[in-house]
C-alpha atoms as a PDB file:
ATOM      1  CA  UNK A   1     -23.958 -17.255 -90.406  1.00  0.00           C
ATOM      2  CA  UNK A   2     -21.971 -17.284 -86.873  1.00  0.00           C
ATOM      3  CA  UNK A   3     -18.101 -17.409 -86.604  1.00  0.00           C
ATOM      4  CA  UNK A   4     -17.079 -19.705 -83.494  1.00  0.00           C
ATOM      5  CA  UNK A   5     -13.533 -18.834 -82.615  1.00  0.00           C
ATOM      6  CA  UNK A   6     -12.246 -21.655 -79.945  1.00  0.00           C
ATOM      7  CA  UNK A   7      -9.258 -21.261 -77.123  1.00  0.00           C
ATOM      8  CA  UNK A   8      -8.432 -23.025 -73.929  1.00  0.00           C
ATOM      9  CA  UNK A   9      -7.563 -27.018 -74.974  1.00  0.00           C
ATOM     10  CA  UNK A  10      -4.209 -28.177 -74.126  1.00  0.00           C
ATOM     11  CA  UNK A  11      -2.422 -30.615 -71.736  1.00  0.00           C
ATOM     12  CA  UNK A  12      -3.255 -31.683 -68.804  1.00  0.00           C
ATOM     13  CA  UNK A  13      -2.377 -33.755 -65.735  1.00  0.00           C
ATOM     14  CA  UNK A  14      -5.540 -35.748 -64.131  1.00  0.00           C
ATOM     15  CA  UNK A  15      -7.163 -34.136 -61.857  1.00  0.00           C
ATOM     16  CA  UNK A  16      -6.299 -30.655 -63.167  1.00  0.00           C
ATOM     17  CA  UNK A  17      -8.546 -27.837 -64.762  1.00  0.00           C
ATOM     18  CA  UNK A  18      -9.076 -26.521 -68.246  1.00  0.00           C
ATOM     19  CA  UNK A  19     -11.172 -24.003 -68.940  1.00  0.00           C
ATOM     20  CA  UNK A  20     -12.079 -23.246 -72.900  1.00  0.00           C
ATOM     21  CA  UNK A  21     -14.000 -20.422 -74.378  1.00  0.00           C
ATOM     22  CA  UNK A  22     -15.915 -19.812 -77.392  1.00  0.00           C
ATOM     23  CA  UNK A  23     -16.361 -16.302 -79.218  1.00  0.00           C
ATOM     24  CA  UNK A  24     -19.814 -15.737 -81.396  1.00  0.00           C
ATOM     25  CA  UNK A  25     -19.751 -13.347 -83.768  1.00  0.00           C
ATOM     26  CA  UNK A  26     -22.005 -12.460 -86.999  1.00  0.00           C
ATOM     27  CA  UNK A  27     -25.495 -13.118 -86.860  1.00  0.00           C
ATOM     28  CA  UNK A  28     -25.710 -13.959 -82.957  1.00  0.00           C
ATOM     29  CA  UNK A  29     -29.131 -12.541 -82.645  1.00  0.00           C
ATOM     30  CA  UNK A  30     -31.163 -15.480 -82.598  1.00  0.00           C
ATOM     31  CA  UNK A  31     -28.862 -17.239 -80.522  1.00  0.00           C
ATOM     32  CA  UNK A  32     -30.724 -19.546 -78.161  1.00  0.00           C
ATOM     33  CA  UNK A  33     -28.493 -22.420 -76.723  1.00  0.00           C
ATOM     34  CA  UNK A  34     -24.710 -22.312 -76.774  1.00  0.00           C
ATOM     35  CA  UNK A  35     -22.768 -25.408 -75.814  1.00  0.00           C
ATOM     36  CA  UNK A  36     -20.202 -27.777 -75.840  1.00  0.00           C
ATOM     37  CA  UNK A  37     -19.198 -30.774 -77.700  1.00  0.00           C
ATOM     38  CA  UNK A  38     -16.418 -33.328 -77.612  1.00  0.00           C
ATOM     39  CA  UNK A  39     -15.655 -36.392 -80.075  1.00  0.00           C
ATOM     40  CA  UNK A  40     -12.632 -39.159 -79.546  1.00  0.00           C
ATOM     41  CA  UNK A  41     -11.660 -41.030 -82.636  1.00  0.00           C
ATOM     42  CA  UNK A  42     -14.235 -43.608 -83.858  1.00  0.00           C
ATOM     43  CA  UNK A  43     -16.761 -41.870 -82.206  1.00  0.00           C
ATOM     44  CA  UNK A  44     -20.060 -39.996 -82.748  1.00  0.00           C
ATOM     45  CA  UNK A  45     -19.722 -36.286 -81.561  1.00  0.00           C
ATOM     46  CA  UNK A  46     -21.666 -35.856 -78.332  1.00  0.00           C
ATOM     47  CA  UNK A  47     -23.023 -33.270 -75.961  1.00  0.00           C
ATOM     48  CA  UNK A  48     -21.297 -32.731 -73.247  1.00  0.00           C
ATOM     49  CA  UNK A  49     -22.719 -29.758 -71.912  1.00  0.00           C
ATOM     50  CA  UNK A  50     -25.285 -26.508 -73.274  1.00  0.00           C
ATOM     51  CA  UNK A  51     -26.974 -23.708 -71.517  1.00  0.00           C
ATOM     52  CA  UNK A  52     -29.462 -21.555 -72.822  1.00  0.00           C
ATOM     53  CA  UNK A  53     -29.857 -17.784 -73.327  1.00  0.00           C
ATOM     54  CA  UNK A  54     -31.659 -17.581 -70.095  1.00  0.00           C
ATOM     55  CA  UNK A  55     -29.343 -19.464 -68.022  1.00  0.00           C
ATOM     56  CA  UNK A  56     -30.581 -22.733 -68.168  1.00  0.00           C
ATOM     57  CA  UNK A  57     -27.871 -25.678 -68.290  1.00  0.00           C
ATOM     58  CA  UNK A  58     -27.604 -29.301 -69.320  1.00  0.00           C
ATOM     59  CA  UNK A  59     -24.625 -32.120 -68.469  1.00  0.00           C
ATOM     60  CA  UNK A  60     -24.010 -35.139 -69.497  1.00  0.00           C
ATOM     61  CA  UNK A  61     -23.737 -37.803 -66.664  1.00  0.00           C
ATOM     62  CA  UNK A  62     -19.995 -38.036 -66.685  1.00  0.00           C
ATOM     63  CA  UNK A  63     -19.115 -34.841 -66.327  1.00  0.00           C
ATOM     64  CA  UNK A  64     -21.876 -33.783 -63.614  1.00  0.00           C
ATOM     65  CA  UNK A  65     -19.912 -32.140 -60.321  1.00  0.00           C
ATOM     66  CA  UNK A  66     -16.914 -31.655 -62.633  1.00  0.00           C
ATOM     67  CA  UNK A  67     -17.301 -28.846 -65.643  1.00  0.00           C
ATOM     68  CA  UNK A  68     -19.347 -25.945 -65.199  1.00  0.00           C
ATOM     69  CA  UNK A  69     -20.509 -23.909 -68.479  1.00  0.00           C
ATOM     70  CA  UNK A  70     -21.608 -20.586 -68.349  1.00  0.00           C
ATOM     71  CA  UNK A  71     -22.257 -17.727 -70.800  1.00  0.00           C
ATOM     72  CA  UNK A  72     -21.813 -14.534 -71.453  1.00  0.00           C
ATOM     73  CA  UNK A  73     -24.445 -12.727 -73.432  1.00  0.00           C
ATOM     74  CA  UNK A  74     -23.165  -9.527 -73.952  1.00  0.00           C
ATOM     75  CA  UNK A  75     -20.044 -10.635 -75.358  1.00  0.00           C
ATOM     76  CA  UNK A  76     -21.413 -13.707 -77.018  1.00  0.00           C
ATOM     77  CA  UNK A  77     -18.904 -16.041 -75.213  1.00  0.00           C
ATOM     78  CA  UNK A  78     -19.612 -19.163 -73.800  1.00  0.00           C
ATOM     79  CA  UNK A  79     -17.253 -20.897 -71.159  1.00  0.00           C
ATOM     80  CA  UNK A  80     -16.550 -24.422 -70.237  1.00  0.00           C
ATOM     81  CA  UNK A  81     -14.679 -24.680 -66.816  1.00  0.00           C
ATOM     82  CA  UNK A  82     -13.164 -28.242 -66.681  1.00  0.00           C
ATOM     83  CA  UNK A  83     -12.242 -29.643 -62.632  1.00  0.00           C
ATOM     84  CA  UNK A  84     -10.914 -32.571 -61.920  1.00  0.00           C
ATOM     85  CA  UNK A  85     -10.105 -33.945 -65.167  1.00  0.00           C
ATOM     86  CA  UNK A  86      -9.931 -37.310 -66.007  1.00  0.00           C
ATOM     87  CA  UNK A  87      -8.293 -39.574 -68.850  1.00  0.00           C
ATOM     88  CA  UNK A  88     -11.361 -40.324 -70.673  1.00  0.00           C
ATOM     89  CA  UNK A  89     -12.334 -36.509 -70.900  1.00  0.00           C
ATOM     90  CA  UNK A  90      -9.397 -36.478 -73.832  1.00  0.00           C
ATOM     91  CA  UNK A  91     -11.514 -35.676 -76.626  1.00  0.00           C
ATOM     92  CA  UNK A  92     -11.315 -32.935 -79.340  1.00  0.00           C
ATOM     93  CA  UNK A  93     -14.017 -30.342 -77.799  1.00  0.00           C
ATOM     94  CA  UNK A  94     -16.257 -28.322 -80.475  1.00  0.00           C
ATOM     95  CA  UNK A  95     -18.335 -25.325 -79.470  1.00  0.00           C
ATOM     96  CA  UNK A  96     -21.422 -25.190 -81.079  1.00  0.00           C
ATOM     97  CA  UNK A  97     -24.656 -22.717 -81.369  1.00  0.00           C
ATOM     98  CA  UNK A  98     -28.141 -22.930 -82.028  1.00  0.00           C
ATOM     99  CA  UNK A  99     -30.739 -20.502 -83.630  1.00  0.00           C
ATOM    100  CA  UNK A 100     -33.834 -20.487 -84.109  1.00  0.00           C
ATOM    101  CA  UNK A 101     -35.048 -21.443 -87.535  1.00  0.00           C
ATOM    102  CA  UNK A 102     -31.335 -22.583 -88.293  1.00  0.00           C
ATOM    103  CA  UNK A 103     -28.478 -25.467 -88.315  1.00  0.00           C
ATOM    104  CA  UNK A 104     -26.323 -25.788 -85.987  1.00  0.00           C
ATOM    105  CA  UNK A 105     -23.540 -23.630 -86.539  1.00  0.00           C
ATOM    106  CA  UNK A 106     -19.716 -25.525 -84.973  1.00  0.00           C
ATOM    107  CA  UNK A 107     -16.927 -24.115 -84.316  1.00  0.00           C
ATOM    108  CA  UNK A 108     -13.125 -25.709 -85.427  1.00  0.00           C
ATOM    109  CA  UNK A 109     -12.254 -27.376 -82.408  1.00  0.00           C
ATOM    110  CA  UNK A 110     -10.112 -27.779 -79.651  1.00  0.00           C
ATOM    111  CA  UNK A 111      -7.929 -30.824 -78.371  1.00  0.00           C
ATOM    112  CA  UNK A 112      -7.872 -30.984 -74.719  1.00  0.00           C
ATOM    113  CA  UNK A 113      -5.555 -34.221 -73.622  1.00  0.00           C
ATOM    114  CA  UNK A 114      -5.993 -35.389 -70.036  1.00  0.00           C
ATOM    115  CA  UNK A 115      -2.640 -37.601 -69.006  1.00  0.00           C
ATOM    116  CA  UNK A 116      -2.682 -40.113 -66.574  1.00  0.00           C
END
């Protein structure tokens, strides 16, 4: 099992920056994508961003040119820096990792608030 351990959500102003990590710890061996996740009320939880152990990353369309994930292997941290932020990024953000052979493991979750 992997331990997810969230920080970085808050409130914000538009157009300001956020930036939220993510600690792995426990079996974070067969790690192979790390990412990001955010859900609003009513809503199905969706990707907003992931990047794999190699380096590779993936964005949703709304948040292209804005957020920037990155990853940190030896520490088993995985970053989401949010620019420019905008009202509809309000969402409760959820880190989440993927091994191989297993389900994805989430982490608690984060509020970030974006304020017009």
């Amino acid at each position: 099992q992997v331990q997810l351990v969230e920080s970085g959500g808050g409130l914000v102003q538009a157009g300001g920056s956020l930036r939220l990590s993510c600690a792995a710890s426990g079996s974070v061996f067969r790690i192979v994508v790390m990412g990001w996740y955010r859900q609003t009320p009513g809503k199905q939880r969706q990707s907003v961003a992931t990047i794999t152990t190699g380096g590779v990353t993936n964005y949703t369309d709304s948040v292209k040119g804005r957020f920037t994930i990155s990853r940190d292997n030896a520490k088993n941290t995985v970053y989401l820096q949010m620019d420019s932020l905008k009202p509809e990024d309000t969402a409760v953000y959820y880190c989440a990792v993927q091994r191989i052979g297993r389900d994805t493991d989430w982490g608690q979750g984060t509020q970030v608030t974006v304020s017009s």
